[in-house]
N, C-alpha and C. Protein backbone atom coordinates (compact mmCIF):
# COMPACT_ATOMS: atom_id res chain seq x y z
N UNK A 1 3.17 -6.93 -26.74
CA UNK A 1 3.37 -7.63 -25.50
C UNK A 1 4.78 -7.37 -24.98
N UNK A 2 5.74 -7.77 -25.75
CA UNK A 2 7.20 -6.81 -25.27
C UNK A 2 7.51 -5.75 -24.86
N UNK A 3 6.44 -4.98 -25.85
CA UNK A 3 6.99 -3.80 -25.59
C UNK A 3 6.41 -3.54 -24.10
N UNK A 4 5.14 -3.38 -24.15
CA UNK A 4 4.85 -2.91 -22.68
C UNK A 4 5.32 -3.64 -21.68
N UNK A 5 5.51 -4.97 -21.64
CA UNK A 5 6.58 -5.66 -20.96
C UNK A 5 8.31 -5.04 -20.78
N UNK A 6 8.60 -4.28 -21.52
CA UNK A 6 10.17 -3.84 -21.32
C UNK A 6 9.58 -2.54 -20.53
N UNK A 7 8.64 -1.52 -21.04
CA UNK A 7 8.66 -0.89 -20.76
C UNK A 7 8.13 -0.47 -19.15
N UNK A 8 7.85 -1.19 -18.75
CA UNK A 8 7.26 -1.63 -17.32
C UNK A 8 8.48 -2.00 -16.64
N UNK A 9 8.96 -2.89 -16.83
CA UNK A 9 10.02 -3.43 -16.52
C UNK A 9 11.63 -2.33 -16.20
N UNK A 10 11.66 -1.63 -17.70
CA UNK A 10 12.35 -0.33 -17.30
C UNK A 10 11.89 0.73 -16.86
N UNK A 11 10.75 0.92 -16.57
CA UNK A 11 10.04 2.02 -15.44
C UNK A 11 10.31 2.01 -14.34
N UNK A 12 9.99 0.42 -13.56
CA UNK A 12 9.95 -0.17 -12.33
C UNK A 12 11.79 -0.42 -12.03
N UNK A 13 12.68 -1.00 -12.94
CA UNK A 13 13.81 -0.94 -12.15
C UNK A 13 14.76 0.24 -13.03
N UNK A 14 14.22 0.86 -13.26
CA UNK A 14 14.93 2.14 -13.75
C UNK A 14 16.58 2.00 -14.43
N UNK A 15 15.93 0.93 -15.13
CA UNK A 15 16.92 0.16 -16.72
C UNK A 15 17.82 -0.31 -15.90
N UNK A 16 17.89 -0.71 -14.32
CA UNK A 16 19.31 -1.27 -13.63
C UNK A 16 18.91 -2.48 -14.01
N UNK A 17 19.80 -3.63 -13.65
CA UNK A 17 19.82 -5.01 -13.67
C UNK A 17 21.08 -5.76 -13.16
N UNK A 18 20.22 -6.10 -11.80
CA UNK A 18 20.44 -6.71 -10.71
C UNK A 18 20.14 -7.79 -10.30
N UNK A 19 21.29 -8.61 -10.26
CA UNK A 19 20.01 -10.53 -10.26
C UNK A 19 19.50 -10.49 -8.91
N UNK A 20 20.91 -9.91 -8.00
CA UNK A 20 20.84 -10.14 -6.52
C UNK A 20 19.90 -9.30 -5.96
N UNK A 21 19.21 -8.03 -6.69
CA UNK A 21 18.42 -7.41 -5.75
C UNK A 21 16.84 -7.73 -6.14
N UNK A 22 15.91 -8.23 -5.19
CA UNK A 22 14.54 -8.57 -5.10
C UNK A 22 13.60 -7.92 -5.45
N UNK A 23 14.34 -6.57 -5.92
CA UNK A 23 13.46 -5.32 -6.68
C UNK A 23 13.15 -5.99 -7.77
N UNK A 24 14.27 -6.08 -8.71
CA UNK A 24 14.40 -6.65 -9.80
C UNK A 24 13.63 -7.85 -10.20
N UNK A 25 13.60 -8.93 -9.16
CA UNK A 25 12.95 -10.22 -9.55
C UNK A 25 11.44 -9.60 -9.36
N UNK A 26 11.11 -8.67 -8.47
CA UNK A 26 9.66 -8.39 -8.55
C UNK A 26 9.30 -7.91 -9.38
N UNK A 27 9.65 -6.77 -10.05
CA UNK A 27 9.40 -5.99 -11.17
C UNK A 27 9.64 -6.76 -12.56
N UNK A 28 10.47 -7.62 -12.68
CA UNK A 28 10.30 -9.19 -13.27
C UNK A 28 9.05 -9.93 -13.10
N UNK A 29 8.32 -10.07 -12.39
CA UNK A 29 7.20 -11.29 -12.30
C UNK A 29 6.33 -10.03 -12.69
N UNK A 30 6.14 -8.71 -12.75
CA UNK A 30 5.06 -7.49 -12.21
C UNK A 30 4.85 -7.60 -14.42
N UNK A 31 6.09 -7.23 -14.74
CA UNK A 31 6.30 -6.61 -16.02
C UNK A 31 5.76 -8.48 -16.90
N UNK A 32 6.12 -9.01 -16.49
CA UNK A 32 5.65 -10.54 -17.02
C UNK A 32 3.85 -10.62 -16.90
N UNK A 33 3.17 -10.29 -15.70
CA UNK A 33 2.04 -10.22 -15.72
C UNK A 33 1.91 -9.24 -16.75
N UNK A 34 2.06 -8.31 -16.80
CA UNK A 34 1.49 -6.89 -17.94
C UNK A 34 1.59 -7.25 -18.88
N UNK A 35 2.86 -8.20 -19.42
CA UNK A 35 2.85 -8.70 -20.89
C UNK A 35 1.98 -9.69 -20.91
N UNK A 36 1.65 -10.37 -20.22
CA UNK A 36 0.69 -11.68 -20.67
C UNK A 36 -1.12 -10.41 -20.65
N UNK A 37 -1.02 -9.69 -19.36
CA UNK A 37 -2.34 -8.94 -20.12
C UNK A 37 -2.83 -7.63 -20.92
N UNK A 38 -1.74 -7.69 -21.83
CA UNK A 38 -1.74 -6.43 -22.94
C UNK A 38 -2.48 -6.95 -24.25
N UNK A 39 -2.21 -8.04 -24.31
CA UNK A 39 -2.84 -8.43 -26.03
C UNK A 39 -3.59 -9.48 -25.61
N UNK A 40 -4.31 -9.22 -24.39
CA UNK A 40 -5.56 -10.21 -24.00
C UNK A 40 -6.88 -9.63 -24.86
N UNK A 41 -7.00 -8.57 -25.00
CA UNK A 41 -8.03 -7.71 -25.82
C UNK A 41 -7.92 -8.21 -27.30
N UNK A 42 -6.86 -8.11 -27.59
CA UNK A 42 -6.67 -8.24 -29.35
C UNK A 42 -7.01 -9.89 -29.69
N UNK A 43 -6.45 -10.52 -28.53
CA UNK A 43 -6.93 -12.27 -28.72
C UNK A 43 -7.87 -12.36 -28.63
N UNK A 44 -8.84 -12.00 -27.51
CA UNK A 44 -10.69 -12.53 -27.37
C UNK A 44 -10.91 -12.08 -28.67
N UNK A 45 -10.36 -11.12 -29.57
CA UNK A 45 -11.41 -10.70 -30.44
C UNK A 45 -11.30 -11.74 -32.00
N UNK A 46 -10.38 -12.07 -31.72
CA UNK A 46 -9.52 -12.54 -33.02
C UNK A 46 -9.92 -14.24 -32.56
N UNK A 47 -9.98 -14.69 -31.31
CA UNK A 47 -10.67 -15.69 -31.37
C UNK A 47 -11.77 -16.10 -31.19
N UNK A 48 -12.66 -15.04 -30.39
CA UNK A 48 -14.00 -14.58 -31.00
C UNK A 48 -14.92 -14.85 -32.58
N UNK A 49 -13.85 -14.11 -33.28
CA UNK A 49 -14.38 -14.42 -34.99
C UNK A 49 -13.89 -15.52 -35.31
N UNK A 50 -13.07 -16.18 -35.03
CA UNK A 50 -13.05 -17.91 -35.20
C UNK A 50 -13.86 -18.93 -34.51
N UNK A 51 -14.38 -18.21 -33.48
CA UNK A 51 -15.31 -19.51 -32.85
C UNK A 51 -16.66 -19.51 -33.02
N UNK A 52 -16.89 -17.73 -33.98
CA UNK A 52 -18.31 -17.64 -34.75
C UNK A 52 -18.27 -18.01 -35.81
N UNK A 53 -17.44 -17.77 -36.79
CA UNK A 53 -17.40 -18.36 -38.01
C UNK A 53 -17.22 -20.25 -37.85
N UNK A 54 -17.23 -20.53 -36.87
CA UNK A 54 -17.05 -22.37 -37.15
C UNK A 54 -18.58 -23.11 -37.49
N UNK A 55 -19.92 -22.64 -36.70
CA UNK A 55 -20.89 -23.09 -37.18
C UNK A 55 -21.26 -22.99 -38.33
N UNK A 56 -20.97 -21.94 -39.33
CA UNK A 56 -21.07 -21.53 -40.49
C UNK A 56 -19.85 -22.51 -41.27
N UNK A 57 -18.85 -23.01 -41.33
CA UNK A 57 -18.25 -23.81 -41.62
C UNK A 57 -18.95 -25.35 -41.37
N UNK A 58 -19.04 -25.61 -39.93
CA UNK A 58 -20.17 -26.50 -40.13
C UNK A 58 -21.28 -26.63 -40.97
N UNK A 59 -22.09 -25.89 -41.13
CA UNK A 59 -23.23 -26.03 -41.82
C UNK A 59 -22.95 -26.21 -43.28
N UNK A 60 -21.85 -25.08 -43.52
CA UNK A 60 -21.11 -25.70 -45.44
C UNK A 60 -20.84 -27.13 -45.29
N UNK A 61 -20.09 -27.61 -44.41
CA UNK A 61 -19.61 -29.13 -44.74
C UNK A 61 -20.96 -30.35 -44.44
N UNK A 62 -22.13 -29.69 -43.85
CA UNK A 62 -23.46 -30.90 -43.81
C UNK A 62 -23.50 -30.32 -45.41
N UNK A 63 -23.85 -29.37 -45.98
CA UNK A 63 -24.22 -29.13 -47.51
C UNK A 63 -23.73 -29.58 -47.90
N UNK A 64 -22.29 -29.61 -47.81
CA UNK A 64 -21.44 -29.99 -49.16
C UNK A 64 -20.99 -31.87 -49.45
N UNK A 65 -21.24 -32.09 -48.00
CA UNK A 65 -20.91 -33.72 -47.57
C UNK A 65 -21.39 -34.48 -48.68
N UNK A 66 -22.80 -34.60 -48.88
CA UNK A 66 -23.13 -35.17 -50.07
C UNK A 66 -22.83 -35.00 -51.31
N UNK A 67 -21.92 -33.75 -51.74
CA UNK A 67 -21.73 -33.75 -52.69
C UNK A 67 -19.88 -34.44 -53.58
N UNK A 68 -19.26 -34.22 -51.72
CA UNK A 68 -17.82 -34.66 -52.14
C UNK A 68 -17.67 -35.62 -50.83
N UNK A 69 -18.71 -37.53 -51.04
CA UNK A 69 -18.39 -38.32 -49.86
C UNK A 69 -16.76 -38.43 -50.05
N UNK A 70 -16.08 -38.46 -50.49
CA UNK A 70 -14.87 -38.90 -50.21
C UNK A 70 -14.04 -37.81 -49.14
N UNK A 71 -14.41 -36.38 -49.42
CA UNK A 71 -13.99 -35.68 -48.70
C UNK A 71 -13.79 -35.92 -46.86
N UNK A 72 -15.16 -36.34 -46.54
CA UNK A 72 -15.22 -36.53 -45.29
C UNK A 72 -15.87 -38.04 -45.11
N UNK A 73 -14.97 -38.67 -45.84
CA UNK A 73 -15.01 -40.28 -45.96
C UNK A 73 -14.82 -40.78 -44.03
N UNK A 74 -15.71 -41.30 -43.20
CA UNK A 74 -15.26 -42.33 -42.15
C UNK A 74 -14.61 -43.22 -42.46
N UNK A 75 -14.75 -44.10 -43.18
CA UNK A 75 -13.54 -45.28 -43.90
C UNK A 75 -11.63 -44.53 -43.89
N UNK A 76 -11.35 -45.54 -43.81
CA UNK A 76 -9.66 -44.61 -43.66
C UNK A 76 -9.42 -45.11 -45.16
N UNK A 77 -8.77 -43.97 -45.58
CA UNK A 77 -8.05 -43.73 -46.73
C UNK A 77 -6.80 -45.30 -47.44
N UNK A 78 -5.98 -46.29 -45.98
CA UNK A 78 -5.84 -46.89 -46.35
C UNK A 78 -7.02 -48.66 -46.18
N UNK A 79 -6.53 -49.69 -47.09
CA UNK A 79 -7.07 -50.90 -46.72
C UNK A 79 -6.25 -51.89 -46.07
N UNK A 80 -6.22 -52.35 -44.92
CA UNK A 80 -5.67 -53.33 -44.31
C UNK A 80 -5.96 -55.19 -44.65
N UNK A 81 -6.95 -55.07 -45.54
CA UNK A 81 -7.75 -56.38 -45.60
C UNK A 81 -7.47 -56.42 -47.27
N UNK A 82 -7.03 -55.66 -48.30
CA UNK A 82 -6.20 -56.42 -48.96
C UNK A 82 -4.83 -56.73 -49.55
């Protein structure tokens, strides 16, 4: 994400840096978009296999519930009433 972010960034203002010139702030917001969509690919995928693997996690914890109630106890862990 940096990188193609710098490198955009030093393409477009040709490594100057200029606060005052509007080149700069554009090629600033331009190189900021590119970094936010460079590792948009690598995320869907990576959170992709986390949001398939969760039903399968679900379904272990209906199996396993009965075997460890305390694990996924509703009752809270402390007692207020004695």
């Amino acid at each position: 994400m940096e990188v193609v972010e710098n490198i955009v960034d030093y393409h477009s203002m040709a490594g100057m840096v200029d606060f005052a010139d509007p080149k700069f702030w554009a090629a600033a917001a331009i190189s900021s978009c590119v970094g936010f969509l460079a590792p948009l690919p690598y995320n869907s995928c990576a959170t992709a296999k986390v949001w398939l693997s969760m039903p399968l996690a679900h379904a272990a914890m209906r199996v396993l519930d009965p075997l460890f109630p305390t694990v996924r106890s509703h009752e809270p862990f402390w007692n207020l009433e004695d």
